[in-house]
PDB file of N, CA and C in Angstrom:
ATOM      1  N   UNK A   1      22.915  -5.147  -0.636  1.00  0.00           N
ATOM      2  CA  UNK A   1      22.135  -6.066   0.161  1.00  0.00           C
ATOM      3  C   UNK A   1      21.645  -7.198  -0.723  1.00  0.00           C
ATOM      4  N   UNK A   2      21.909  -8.111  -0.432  1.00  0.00           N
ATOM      5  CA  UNK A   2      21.525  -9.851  -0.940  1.00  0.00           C
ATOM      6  C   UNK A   2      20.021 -10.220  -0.446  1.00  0.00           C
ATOM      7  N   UNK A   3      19.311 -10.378  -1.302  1.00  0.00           N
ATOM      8  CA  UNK A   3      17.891 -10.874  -1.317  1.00  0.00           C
ATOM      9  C   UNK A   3      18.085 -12.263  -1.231  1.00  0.00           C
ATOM     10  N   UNK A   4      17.607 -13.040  -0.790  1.00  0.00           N
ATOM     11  CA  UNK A   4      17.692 -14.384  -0.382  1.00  0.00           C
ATOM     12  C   UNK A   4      16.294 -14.753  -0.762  1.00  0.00           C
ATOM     13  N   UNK A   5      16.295 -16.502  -0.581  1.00  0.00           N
ATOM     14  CA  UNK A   5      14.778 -16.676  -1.283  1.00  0.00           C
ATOM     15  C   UNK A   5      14.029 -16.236   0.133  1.00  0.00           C
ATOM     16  N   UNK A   6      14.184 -16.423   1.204  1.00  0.00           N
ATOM     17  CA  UNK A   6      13.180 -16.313   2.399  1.00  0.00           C
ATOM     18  C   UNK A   6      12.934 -14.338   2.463  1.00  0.00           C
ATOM     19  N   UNK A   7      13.944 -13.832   2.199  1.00  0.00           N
ATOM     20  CA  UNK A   7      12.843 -12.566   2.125  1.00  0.00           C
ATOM     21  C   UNK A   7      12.072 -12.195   0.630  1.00  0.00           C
ATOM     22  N   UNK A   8      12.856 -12.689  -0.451  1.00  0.00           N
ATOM     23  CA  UNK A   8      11.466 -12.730  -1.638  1.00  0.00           C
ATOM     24  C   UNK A   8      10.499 -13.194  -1.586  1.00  0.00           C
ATOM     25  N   UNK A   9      10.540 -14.302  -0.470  1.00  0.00           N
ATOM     26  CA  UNK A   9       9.171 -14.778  -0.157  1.00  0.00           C
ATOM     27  C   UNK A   9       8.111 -14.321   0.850  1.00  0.00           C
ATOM     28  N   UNK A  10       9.226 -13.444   1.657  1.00  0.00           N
ATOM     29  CA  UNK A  10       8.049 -12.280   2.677  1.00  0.00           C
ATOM     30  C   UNK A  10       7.736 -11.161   1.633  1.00  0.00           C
ATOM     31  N   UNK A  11       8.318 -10.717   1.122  1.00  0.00           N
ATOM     32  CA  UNK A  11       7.801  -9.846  -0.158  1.00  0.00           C
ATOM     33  C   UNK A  11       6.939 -10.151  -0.714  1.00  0.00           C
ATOM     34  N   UNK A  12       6.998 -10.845  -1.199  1.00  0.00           N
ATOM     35  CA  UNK A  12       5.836 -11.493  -2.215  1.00  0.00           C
ATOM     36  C   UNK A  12       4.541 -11.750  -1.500  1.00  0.00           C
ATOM     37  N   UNK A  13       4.664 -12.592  -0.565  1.00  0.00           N
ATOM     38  CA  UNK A  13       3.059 -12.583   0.220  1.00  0.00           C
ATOM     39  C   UNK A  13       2.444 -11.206   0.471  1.00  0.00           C
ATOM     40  N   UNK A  14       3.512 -10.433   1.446  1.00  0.00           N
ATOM     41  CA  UNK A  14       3.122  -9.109   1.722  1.00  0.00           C
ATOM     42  C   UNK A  14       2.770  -8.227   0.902  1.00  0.00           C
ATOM     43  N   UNK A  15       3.061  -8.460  -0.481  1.00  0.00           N
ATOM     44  CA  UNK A  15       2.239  -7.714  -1.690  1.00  0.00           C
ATOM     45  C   UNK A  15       1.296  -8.034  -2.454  1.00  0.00           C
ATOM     46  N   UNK A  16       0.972  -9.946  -2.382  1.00  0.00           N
ATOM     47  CA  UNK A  16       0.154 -10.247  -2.918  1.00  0.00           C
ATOM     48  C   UNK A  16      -1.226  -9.534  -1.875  1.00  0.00           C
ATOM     49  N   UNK A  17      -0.750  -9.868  -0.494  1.00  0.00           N
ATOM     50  CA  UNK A  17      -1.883  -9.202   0.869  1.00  0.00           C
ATOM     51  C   UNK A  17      -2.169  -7.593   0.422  1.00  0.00           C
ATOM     52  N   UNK A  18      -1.313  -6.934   0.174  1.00  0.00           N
ATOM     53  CA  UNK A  18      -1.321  -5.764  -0.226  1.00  0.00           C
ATOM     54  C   UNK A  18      -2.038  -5.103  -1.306  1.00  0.00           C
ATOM     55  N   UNK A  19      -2.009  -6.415  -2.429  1.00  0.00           N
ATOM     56  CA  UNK A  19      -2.555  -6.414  -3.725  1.00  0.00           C
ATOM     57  C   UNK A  19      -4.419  -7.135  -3.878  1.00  0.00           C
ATOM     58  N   UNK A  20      -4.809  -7.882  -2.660  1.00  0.00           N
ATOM     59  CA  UNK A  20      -6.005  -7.980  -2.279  1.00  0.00           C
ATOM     60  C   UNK A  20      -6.634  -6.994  -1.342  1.00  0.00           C
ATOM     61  N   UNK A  21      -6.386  -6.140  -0.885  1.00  0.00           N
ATOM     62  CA  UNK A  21      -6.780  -4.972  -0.066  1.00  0.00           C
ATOM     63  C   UNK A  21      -6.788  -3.793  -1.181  1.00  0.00           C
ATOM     64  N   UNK A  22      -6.068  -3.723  -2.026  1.00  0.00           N
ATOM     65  CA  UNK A  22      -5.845  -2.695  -2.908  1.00  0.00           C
ATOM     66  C   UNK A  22      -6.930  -3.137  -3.919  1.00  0.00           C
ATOM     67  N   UNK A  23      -7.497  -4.289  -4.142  1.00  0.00           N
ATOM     68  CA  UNK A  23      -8.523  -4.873  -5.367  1.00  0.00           C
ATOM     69  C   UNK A  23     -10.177  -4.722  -4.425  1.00  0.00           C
ATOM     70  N   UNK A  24      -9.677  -5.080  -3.118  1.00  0.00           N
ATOM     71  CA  UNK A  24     -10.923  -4.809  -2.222  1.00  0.00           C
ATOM     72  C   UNK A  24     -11.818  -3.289  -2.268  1.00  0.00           C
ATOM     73  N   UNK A  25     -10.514  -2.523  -2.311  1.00  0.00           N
ATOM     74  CA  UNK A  25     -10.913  -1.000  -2.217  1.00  0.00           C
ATOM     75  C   UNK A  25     -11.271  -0.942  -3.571  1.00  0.00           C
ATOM     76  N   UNK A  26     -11.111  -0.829  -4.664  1.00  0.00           N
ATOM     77  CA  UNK A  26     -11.082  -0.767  -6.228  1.00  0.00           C
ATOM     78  C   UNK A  26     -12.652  -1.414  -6.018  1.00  0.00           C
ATOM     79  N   UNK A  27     -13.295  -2.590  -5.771  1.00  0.00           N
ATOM     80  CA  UNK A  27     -14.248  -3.059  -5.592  1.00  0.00           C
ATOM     81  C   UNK A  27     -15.313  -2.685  -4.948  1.00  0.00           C
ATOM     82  N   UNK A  28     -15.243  -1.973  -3.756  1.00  0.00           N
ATOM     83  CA  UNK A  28     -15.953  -1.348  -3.156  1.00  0.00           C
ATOM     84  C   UNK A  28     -16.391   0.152  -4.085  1.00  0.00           C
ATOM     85  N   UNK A  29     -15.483   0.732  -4.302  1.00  0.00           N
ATOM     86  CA  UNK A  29     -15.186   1.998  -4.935  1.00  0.00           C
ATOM     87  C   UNK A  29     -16.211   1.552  -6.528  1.00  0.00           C
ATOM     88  N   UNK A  30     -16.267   0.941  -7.200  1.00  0.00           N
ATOM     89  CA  UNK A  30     -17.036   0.390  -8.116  1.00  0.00           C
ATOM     90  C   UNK A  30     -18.605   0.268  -7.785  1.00  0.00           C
ATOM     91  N   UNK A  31     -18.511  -0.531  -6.791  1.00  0.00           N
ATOM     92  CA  UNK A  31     -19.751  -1.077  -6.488  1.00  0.00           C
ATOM     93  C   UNK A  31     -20.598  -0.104  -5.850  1.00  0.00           C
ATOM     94  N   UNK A  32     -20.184   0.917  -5.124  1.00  0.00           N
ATOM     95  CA  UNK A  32     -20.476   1.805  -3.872  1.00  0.00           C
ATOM     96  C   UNK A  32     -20.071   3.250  -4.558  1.00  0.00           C
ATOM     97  N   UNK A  33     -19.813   3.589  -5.516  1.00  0.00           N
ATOM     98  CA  UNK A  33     -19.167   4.843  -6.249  1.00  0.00           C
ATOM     99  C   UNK A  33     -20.153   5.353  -6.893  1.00  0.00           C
ATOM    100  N   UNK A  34     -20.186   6.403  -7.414  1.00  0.00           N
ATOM    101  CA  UNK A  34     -20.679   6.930  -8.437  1.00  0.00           C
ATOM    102  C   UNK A  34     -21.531   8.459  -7.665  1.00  0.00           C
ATOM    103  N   UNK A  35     -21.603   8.151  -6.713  1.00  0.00           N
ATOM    104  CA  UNK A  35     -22.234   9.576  -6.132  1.00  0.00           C
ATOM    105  C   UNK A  35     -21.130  10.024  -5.415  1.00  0.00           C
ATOM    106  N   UNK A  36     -21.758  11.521  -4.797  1.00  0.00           N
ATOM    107  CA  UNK A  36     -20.744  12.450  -4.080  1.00  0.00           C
ATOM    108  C   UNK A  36     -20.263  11.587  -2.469  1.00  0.00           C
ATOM    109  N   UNK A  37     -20.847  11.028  -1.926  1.00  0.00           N
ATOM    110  CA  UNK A  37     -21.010  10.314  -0.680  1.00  0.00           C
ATOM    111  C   UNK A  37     -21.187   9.018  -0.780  1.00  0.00           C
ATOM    112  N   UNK A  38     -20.104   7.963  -0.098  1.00  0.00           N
ATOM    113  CA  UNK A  38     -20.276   6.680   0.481  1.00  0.00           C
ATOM    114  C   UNK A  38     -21.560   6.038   1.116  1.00  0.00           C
ATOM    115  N   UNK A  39     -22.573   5.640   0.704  1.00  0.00           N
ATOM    116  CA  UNK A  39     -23.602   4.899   1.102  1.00  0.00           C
ATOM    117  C   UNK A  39     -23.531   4.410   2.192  1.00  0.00           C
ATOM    118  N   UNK A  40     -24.419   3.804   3.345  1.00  0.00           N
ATOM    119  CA  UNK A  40     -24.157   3.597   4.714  1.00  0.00           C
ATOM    120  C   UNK A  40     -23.554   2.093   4.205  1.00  0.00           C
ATOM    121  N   UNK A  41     -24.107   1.561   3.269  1.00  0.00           N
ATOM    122  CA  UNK A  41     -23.422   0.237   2.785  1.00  0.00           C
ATOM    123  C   UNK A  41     -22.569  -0.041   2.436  1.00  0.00           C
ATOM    124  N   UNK A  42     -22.277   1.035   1.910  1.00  0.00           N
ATOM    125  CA  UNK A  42     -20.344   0.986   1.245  1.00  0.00           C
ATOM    126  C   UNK A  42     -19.559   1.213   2.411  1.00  0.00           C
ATOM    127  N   UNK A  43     -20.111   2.151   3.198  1.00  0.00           N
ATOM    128  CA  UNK A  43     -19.653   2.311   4.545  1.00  0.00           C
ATOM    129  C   UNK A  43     -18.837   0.768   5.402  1.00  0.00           C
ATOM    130  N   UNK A  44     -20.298   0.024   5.393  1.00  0.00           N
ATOM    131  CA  UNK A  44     -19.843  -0.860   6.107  1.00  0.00           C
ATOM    132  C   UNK A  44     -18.803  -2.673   5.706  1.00  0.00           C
ATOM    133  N   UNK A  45     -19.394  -2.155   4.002  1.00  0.00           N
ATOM    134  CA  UNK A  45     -18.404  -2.861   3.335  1.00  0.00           C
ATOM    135  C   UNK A  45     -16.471  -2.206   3.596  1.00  0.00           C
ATOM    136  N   UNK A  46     -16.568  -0.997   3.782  1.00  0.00           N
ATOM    137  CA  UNK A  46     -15.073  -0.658   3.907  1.00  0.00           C
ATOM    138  C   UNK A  46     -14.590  -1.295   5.069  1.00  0.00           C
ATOM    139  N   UNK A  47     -15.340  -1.042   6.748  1.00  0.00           N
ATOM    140  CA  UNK A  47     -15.185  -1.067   7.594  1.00  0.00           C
ATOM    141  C   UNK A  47     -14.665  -2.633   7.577  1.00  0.00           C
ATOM    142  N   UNK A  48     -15.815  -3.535   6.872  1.00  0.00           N
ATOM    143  CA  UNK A  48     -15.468  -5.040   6.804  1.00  0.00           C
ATOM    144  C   UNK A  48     -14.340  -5.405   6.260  1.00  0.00           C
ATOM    145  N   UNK A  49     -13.481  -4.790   5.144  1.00  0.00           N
ATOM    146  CA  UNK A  49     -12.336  -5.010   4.115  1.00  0.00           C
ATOM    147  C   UNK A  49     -11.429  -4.540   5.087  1.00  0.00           C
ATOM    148  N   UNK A  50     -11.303  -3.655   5.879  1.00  0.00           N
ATOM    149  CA  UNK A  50     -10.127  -2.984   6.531  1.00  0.00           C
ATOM    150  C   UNK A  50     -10.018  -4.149   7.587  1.00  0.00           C
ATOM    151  N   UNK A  51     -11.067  -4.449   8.617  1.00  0.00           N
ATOM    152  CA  UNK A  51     -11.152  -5.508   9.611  1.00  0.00           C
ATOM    153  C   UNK A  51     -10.235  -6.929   9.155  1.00  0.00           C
ATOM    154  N   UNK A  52     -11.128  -7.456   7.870  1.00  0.00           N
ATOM    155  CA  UNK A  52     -10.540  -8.418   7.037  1.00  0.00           C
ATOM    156  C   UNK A  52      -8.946  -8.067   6.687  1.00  0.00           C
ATOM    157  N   UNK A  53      -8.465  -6.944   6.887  1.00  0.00           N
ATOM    158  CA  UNK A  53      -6.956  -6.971   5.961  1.00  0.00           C
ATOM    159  C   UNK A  53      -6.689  -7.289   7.197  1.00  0.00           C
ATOM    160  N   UNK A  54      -6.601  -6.443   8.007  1.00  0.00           N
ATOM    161  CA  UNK A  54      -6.181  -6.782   9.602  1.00  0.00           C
ATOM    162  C   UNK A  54      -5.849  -7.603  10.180  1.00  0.00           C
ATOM    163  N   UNK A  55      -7.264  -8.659   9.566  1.00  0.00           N
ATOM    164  CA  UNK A  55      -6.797 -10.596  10.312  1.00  0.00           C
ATOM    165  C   UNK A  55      -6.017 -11.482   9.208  1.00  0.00           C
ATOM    166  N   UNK A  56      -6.300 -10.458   8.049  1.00  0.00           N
ATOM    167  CA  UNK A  56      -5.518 -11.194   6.830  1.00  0.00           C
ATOM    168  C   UNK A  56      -3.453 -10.964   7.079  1.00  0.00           C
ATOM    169  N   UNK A  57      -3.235  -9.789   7.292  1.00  0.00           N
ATOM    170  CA  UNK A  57      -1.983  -9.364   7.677  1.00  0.00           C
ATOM    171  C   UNK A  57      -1.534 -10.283   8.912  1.00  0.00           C
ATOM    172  N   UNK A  58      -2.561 -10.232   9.681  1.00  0.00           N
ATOM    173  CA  UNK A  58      -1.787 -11.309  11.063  1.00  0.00           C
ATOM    174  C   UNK A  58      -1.731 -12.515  10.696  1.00  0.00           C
ATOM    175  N   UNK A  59      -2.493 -12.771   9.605  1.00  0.00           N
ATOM    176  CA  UNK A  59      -1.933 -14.387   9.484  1.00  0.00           C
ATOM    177  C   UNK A  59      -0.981 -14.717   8.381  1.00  0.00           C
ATOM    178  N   UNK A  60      -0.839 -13.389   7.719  1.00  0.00           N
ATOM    179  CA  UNK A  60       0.369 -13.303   7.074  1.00  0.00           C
ATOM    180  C   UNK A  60       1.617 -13.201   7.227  1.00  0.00           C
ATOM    181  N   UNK A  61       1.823 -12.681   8.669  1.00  0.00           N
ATOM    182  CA  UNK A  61       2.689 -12.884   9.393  1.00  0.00           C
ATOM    183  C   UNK A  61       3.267 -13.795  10.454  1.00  0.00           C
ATOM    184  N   UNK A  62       2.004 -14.494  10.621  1.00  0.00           N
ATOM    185  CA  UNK A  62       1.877 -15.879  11.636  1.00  0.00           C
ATOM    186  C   UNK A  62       2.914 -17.116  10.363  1.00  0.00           C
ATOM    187  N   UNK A  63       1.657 -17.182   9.266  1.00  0.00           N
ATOM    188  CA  UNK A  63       2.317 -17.756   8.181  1.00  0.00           C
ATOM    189  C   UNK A  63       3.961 -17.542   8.096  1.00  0.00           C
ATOM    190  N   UNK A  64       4.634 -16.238   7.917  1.00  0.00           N
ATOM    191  CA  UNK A  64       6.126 -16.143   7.628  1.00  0.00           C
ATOM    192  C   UNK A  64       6.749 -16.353   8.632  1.00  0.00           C
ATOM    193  N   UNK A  65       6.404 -16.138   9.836  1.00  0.00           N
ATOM    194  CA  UNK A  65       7.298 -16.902  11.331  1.00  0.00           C
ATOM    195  C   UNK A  65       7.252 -17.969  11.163  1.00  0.00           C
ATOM    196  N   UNK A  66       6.385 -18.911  11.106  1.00  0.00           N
ATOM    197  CA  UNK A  66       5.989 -20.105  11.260  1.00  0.00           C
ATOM    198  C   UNK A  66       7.269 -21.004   9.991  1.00  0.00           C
ATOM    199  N   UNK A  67       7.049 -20.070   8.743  1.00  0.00           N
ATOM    200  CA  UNK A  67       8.020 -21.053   7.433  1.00  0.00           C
ATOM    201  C   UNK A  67       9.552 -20.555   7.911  1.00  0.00           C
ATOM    202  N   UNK A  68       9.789 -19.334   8.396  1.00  0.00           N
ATOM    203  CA  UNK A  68      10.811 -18.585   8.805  1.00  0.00           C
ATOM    204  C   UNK A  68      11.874 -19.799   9.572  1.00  0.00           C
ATOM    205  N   UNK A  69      10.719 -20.139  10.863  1.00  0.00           N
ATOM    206  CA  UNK A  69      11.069 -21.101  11.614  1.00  0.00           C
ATOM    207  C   UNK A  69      11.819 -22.899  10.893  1.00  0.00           C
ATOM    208  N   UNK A  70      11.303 -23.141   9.930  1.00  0.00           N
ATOM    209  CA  UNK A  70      11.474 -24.143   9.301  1.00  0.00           C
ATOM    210  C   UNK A  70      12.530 -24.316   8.606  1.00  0.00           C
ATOM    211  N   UNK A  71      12.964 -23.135   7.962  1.00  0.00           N
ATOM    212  CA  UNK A  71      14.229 -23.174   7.293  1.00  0.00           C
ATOM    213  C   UNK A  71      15.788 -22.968   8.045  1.00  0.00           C
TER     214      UNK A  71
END
């Protein structure tokens, strides 16, 4: 299978997206860590990062239709 630049370039976003959700959690986990139990705050910091990947992924994908379309 031949990689072309337009799917190295859905790759690449989709892991850089992948790679800010993965630094989000690492961050939370830092900030919110150290005891046996998640704080109601860390709590709602997760809830916010997961929400955020969510609208981050749809526009990551809005984004690659959209350049998809162009070429």
């Amino acid at each position: 299978m031949e990689i072309d630049a337009e799917l190295r370039r859905q790759i690449t976003v989709s892991l850089a997206a992948a790679a800010v959700f993965i630094a989000g959690l690492v961050g939370i986990g830092v900030t919110f860590g150290g005891s046996s139990a998640l704080p109601e705050a860390g709590a709602l910091a997760l809830v916010a990062l997961l929400a955020g990947f969510v609208l981050l992924m749809a526009g990551v994908g809005t984004y690659l239709m959209r350049t998809g379309d162009e070429s």
